[in-house]
Protein backbone atom coordinates (compact mmCIF):
# COMPACT_ATOMS: atom_id res chain seq x y z
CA UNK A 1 71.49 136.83 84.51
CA UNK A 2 69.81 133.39 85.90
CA UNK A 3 68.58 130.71 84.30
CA UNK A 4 65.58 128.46 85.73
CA UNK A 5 64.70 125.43 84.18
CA UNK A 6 60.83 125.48 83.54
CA UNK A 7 57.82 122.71 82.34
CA UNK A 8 58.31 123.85 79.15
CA UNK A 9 61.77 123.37 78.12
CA UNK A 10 61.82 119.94 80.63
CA UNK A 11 59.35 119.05 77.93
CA UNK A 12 61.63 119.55 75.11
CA UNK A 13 64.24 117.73 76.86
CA UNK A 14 62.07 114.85 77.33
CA UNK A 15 61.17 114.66 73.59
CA UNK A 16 64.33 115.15 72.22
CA UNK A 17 65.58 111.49 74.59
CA UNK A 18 62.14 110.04 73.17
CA UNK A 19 62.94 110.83 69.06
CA UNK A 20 66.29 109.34 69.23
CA UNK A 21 66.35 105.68 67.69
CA UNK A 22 68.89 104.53 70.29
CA UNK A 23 67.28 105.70 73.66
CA UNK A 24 66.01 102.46 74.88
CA UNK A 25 68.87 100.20 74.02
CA UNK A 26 71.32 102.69 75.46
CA UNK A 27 69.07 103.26 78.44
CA UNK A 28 69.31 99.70 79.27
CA UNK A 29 72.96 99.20 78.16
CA UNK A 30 74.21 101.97 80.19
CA UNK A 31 72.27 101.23 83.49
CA UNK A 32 72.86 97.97 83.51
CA UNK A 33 76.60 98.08 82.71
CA UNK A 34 78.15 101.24 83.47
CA UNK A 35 79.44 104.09 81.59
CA UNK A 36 82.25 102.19 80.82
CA UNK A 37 81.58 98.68 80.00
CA UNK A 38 79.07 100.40 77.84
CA UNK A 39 81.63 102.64 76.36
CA UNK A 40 84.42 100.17 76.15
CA UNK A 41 86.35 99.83 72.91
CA UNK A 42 87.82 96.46 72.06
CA UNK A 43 89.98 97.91 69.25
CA UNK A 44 91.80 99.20 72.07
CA UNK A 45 93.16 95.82 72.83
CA UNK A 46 94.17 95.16 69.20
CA UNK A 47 95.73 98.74 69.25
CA UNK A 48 98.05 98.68 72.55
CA UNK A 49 99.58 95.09 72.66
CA UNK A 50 102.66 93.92 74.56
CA UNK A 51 105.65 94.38 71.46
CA UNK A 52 108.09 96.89 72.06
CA UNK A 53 110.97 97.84 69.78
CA UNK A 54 112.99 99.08 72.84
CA UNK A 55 112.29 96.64 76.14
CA UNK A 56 114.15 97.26 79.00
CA UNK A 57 114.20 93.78 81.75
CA UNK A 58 113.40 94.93 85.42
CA UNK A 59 112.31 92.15 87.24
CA UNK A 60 108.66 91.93 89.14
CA UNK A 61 106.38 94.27 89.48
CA UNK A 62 106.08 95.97 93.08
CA UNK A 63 102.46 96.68 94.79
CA UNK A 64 101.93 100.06 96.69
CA UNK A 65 98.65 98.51 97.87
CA UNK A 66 96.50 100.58 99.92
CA UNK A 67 98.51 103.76 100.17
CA UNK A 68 99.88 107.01 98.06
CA UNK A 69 103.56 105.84 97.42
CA UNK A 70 103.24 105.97 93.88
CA UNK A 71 106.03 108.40 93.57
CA UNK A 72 108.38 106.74 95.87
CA UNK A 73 107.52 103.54 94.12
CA UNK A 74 108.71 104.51 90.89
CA UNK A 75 111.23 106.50 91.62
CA UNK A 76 112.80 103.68 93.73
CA UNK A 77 112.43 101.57 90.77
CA UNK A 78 114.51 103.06 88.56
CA UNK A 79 117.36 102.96 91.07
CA UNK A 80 116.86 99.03 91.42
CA UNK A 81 116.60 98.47 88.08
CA UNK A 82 119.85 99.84 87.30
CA UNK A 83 121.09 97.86 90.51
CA UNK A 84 119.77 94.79 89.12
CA UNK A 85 121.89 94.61 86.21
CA UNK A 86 124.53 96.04 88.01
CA UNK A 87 124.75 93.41 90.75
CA UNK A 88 122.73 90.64 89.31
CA UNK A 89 120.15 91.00 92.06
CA UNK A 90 116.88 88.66 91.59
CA UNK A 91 113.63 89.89 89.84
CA UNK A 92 111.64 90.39 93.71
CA UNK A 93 114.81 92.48 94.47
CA UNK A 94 113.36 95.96 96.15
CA UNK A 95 114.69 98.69 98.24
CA UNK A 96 112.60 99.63 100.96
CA UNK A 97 109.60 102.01 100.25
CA UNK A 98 108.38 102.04 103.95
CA UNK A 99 111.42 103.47 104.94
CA UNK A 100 111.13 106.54 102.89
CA UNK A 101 107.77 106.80 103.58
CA UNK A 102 108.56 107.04 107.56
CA UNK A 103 111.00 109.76 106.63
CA UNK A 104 108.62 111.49 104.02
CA UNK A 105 106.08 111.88 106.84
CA UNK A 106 108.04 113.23 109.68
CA UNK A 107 109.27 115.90 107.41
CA UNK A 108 106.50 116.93 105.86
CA UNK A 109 105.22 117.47 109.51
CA UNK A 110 107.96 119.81 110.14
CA UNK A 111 107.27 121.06 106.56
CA UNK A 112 103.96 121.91 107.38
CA UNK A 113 104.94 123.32 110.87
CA UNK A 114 107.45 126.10 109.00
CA UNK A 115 104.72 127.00 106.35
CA UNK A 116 101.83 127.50 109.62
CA UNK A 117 104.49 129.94 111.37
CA UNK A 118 105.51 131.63 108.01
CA UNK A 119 101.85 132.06 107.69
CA UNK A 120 100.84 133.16 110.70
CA UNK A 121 100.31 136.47 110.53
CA UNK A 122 97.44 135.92 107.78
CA UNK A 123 93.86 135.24 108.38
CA UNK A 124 92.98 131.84 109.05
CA UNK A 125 90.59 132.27 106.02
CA UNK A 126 93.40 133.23 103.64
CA UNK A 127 93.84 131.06 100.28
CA UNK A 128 97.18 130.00 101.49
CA UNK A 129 96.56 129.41 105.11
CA UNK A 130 93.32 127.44 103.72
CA UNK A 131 95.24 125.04 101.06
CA UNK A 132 97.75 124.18 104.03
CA UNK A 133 95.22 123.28 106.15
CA UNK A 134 93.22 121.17 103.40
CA UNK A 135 96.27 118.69 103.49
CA UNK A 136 98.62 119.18 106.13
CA UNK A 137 100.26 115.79 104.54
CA UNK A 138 99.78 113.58 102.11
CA UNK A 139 101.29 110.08 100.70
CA UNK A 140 101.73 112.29 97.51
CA UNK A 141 105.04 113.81 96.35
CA UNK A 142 107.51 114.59 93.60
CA UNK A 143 110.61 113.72 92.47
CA UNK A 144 112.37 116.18 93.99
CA UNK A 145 111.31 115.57 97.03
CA UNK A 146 111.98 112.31 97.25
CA UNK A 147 115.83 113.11 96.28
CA UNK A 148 115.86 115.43 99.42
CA UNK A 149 115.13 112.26 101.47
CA UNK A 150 117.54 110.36 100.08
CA UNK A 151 120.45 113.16 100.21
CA UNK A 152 119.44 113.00 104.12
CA UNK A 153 118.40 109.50 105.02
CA UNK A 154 119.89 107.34 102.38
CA UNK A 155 118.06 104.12 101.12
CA UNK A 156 117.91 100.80 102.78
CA UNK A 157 116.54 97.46 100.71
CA UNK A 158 113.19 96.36 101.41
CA UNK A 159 114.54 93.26 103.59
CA UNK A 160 116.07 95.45 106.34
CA UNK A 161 112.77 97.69 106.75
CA UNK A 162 109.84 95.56 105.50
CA UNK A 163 106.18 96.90 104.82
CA UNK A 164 103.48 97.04 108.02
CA UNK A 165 100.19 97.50 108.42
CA UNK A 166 100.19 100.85 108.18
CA UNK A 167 102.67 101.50 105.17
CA UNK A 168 100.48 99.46 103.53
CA UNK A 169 97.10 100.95 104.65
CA UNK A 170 97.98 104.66 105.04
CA UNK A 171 94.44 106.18 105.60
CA UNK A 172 94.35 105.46 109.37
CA UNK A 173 97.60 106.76 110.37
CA UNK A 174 97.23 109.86 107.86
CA UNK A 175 93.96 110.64 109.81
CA UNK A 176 95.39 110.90 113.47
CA UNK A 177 98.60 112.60 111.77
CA UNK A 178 96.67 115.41 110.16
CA UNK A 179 94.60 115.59 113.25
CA UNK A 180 97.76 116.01 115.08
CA UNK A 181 98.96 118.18 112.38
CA UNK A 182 96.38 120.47 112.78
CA UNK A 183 95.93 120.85 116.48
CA UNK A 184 99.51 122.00 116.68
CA UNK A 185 98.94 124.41 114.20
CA UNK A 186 96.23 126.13 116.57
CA UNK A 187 98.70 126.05 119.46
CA UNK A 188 102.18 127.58 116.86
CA UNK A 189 99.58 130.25 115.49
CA UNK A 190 98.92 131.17 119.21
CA UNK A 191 102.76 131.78 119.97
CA UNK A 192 103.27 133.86 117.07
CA UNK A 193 99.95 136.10 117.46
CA UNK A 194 101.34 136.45 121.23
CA UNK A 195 104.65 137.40 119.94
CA UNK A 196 106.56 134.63 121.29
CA UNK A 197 110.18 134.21 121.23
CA UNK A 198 111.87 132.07 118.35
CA UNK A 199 113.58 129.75 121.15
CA UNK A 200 110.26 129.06 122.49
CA UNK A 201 108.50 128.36 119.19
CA UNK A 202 111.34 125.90 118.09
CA UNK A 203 110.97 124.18 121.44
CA UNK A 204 107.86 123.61 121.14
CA UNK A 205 107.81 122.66 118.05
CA UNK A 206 110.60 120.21 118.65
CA UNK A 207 108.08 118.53 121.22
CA UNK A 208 105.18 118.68 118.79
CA UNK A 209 108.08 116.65 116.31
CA UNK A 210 109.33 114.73 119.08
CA UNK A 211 105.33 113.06 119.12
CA UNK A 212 105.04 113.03 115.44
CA UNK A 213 108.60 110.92 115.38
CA UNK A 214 106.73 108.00 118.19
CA UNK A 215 103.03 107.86 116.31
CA UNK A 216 105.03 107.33 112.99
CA UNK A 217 107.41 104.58 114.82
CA UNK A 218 104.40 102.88 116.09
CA UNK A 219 102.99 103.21 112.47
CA UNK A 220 106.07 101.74 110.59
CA UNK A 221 108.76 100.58 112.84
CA UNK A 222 111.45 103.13 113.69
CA UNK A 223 113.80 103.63 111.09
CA UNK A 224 116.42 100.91 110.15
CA UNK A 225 120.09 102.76 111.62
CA UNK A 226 122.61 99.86 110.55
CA UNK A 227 121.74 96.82 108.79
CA UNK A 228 123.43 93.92 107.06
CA UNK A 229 122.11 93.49 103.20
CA UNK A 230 122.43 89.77 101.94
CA UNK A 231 121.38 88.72 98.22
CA UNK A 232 121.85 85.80 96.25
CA UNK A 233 122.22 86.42 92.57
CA UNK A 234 119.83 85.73 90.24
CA UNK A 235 121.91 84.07 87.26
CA UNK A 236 125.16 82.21 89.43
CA UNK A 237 122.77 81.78 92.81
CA UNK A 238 126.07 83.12 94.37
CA UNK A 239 125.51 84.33 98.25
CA UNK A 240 126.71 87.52 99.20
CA UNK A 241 126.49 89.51 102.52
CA UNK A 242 127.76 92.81 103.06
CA UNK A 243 127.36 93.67 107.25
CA UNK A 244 126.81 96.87 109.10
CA UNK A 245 125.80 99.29 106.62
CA UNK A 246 124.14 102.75 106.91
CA UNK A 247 121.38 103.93 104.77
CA UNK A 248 123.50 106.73 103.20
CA UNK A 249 126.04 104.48 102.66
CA UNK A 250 124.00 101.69 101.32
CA UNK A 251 123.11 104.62 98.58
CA UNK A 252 126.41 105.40 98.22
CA UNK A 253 127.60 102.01 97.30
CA UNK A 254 124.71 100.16 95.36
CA UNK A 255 122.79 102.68 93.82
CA UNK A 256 125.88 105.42 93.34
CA UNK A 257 123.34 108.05 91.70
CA UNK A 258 124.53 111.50 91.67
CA UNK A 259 120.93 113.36 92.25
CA UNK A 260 121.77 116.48 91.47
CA UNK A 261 122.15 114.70 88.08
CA UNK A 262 118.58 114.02 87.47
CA UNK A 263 115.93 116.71 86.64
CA UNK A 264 112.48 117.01 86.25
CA UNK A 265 110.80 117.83 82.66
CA UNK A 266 107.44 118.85 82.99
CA UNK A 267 104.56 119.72 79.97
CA UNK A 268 102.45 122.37 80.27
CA UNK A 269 101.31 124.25 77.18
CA UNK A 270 99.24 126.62 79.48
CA UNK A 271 100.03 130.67 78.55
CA UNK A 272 101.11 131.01 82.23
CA UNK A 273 104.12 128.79 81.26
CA UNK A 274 106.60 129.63 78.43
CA UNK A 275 108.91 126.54 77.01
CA UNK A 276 112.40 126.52 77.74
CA UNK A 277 111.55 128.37 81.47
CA UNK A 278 111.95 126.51 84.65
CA UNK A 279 109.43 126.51 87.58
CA UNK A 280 108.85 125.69 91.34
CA UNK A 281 105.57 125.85 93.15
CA UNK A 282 105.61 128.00 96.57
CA UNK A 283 105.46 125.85 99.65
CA UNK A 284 106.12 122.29 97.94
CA UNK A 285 108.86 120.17 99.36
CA UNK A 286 108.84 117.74 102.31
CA UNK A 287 112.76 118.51 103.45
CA UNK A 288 113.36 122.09 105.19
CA UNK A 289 116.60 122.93 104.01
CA UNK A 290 116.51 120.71 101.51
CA UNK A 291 116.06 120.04 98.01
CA UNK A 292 113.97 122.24 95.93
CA UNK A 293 111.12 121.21 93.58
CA UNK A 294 112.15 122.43 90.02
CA UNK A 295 111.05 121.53 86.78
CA UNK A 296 112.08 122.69 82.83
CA UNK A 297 108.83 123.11 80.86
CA UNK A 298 109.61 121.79 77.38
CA UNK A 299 107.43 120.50 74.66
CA UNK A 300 106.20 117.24 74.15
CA UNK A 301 108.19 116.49 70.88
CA UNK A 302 111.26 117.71 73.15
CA UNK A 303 110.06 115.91 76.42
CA UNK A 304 109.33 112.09 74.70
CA UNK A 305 113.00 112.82 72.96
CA UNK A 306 114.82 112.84 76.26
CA UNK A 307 113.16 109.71 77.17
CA UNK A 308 113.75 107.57 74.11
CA UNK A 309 117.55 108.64 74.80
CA UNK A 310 117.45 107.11 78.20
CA UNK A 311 115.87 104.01 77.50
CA UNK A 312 118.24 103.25 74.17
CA UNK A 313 120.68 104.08 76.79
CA UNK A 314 119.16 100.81 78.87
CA UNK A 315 117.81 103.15 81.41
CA UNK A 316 114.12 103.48 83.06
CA UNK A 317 112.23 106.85 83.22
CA UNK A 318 110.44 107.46 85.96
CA UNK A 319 106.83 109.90 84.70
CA UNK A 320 103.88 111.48 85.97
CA UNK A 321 100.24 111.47 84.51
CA UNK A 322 96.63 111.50 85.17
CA UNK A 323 96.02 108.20 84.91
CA UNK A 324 92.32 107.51 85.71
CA UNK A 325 91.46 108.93 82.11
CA UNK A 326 90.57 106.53 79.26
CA UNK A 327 92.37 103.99 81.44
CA UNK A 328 91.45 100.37 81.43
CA UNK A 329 93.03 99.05 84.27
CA UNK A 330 92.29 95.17 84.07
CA UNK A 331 93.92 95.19 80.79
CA UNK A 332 96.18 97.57 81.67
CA UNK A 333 95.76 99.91 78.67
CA UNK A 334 96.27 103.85 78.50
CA UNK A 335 94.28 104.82 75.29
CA UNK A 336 92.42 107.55 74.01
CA UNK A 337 90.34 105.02 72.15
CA UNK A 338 89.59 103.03 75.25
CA UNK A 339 86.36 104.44 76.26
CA UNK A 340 83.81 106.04 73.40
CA UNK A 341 82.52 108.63 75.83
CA UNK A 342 81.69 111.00 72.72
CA UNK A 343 79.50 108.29 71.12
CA UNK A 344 77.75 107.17 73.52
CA UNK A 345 76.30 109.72 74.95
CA UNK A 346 76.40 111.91 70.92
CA UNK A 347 78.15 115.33 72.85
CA UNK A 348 81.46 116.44 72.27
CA UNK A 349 84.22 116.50 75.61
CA UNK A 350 87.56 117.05 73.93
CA UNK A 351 89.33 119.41 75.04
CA UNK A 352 93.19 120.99 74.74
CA UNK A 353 95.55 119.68 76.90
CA UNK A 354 96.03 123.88 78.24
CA UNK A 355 92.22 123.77 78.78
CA UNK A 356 92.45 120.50 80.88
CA UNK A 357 94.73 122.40 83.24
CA UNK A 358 93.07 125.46 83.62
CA UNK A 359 89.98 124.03 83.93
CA UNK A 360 90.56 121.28 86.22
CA UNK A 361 89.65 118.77 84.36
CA UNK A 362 93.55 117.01 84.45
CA UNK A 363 96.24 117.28 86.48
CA UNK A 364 99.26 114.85 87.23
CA UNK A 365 97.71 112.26 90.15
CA UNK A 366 100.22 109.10 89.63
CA UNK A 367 103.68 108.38 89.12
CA UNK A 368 104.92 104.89 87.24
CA UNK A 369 108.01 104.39 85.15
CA UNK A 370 108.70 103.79 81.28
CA UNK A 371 110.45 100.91 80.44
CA UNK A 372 109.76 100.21 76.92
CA UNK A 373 108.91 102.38 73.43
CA UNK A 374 107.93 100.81 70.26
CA UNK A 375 109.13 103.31 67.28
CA UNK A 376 108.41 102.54 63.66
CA UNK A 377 110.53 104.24 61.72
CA UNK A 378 111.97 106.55 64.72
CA UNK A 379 108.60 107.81 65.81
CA UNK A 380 107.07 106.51 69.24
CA UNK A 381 103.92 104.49 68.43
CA UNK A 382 103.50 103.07 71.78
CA UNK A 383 105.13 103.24 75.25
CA UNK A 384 105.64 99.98 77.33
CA UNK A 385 104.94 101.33 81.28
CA UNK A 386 105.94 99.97 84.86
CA UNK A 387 103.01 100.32 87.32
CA UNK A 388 103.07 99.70 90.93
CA UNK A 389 100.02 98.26 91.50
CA UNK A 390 101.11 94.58 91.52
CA UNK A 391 100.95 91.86 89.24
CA UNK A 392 97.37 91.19 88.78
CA UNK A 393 96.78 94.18 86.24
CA UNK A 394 97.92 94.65 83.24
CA UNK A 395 100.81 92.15 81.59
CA UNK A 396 101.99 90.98 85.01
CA UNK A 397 101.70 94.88 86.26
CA UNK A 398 102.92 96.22 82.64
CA UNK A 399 100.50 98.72 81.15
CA UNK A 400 100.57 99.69 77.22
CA UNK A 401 100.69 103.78 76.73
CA UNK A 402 99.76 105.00 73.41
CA UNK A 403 101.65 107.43 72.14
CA UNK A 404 98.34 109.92 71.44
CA UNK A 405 97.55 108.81 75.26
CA UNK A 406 100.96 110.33 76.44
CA UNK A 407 100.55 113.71 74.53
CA UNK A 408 97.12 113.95 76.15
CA UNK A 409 97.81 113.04 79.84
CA UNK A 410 101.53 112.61 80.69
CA UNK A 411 102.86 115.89 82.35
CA UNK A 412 106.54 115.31 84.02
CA UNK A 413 109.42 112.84 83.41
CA UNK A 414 112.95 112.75 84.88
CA UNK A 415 115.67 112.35 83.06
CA UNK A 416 119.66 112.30 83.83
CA UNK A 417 121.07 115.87 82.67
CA UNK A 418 123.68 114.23 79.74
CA UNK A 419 120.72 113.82 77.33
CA UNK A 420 120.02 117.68 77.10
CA UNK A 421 121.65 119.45 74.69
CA UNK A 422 124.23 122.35 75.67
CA UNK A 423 121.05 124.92 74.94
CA UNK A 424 118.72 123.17 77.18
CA UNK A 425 121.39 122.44 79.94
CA UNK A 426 121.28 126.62 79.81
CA UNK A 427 117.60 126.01 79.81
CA UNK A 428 117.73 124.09 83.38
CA UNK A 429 120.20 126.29 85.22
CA UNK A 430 117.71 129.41 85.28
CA UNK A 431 116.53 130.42 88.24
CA UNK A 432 112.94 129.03 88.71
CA UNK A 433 109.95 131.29 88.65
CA UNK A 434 107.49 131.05 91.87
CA UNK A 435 104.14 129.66 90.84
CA UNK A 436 100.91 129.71 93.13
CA UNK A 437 100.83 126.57 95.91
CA UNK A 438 97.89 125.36 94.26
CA UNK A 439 99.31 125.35 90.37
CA UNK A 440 98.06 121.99 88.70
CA UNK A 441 102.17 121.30 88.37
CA UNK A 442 102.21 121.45 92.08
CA UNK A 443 99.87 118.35 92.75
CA UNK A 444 101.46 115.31 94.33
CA UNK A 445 101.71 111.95 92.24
């Protein structure tokens, strides 16, 4: 059953914007300004400011600029914050992100490579072959997936394998990459339509890698193999210099985390999704072989919990959210009062948090770290937040979360496994049930 718009009822519309009192002032308001600077709530300000009854110190904020690292960002964060107070390392202290990123692309490439040969045998317009295809790579990722890098490559501070251009800038080199990307996937589809042998797929796959490894060395140096890592510390200005150290054991000795330690809660009241179940999302990862994307679903009561227990336990939490809704970056505030979208425009857009997900209206797009929680009297009013988009935003990079803001739009944290009770350690070791590559819990922060 259609239906067309006609004169007549363009008519009522048009009376209906001419009997309102408002009309003209918003009219003019609105165009001028913006939806909104129009819509902008200064409450908000008054609402979210800077005091925090738990405020962890860590140092500078860092600046992904131009690129996707979000995830790799924060998650690298909370390792040198603990490092910081570990070894009394200065507030600019970072450990390379460029690095990881290097190693992040060239294994998503071979990622992407094992999912085109797994998928070869389906039509090229098939849902699956079609989402792979859409993105061969991203800057995106999870925290998973950045452990896998780390259990392989190790870390390296941000001294021994500085930013470039590219690192940076990422849209360039991700648009000759996926080009690449997808050319090769013509030519591996090929081989396994004309039934070629496994020893000549892998070869020629290890050639199509073998380019992939020189465009991404071009892009951001080849990887650091040995290095020498030299600090002075912040408090004593003592020098130290520790010489000819590998990434893995650069990990080993600075940052010491046991990964298998840290897991990711996610929150998704959607009916697809029962509580106390754990997930993974088919063909997600970067790291064949490696590490595999798994989360806990869990309530929000349960989920913000866990995190107040790490950070009265002095340590960061790294989360994912959506954050371009009722987001005031400038100020750097994350409130549901922020923008009057409802007034303005005298409709109603709520909707639940299930809905948001199933109707793609939210999903998790951006990863930052929580570093602060003001409670009054043991409930979370407001969350103090780490963002990786430099120092200009915000409180010197800091953002204010309210706590209504977090049950709204927050959807993962990490958190070490000694905060879960017995039950939901139980909880965490079940075997995770597949969901579709496209779930909204699949999307890269």
């Amino acid at each position: 059953m259609s239906f067309v718009i006609n004169a007549d009822q363009l008519k009522d519309f048009k009376q209906d914007y001419a009997n309102r009192q408002e009309t003209q002032i918003l009219e003019r308001t609105v165009a001028k300004n913006g939806v909104k600077a129009a819509s902008f709530d200064w409450h908000a300000i008054a609402d979210n400011d800077q005091h925090f009854s738990i405020d962890l110190a860590t140092g500078d904020v860092a600046d992904q600029k131009q690129s996707g690292r979000c995830w790799l960002f924060a998650a690298l964060n909370t390792m040198r914050h603990n490092m910081q107070n570990r070894f009394n390392l200065p507030d600019d202290f970072e450990l390379s992100q460029s690095y990881a990123f290097f190693w992040d692309k060239f294994e998503k490439a071979n990622w992407f490579y094992e999912n085109i040969i797994q998928t070869a045998d389906l039509d090229i317009d098939d849902r699956k072959v079609a989402w792979l295809l859409d993105a061969p790579q991203s800057d995106g990722g999870q925290w998973d997936m950045l452990c896998a890098l780390i259990e392989k490559y190790g870390v390296v501070p941000k001294s021994a394998q500085p930013e470039t251009y590219n690192s940076s800038r990422s849209n360039e080199i991700n648009a000759v990459l996926n080009n690449q990307l997808r050319h090769d996937a013509v030519i591996l589809r090929q081989l396994v339509h004309e039934q070629a042998s496994e020893s000549q797929i892998n070869a020629t796959r290890k050639e199509m890698l073998n380019t992939v490894y020189r465009m991404l060395a071009y892009a951001f140096g080849e990887p650091v193999q040995t290095f020498d890592f030299e600090y002075r510390t912040k408090k004593d200005k003592q020098f130290h210099r520790d010489s000819n150290l590998t990434p893995v054991a650069f990990f080993d000795k600075y940052v010491g985390w046991d990964l298998s330690e840290y897991v990711s809660i996610i929150q998704a009241p959607t009916k697809d999704k029962a509580y106390h179940k754990t997930y993974t999302i088919e063909m997600l990862g970067n790291v064949v072989g490696g590490r595999q994307v798994k989360h806990l679903n869990l309530s929000m009561t349960e989920l913000k919990e866990l995190a107040i227990k790490q950070l009265q336990n002095g340590e960061s939490v790294w989360f994912g959210s959506d954050v371009v809704k009722y987001s005031e970056t400038k100020l750097g505030i994350l409130a549901l009062n922020t923008y009057g979208y409802e007034d303005l425009f005298d409709t109603k857009l709520t909707m639940s948090k299930a809905d948001m997900l199933d109707y793609h209206q939210s999903m998790m797009d951006h990863a930052m770290v929580l570093t602060g929680v003001d409670l009054v009297d043991g409930k979370p009013a407001k969350w103090k937040v780490e963002n990786s988009w430099g120092p200009k935003v915000g409180e010197k990079g800091y953002f204010v979360m309210s706590d209504e803001w977090m049950d709204q739009y927050v959807y993962q944290i990490v958190v070490n496994k000694k905060y879960l009770s017995d039950e939901l350690k139980a909880d965490q070791a079940q075997e995770p049930i597949v969901l579709k590559p496209w779930d909204p819990m699949g999307t890269l922060a």
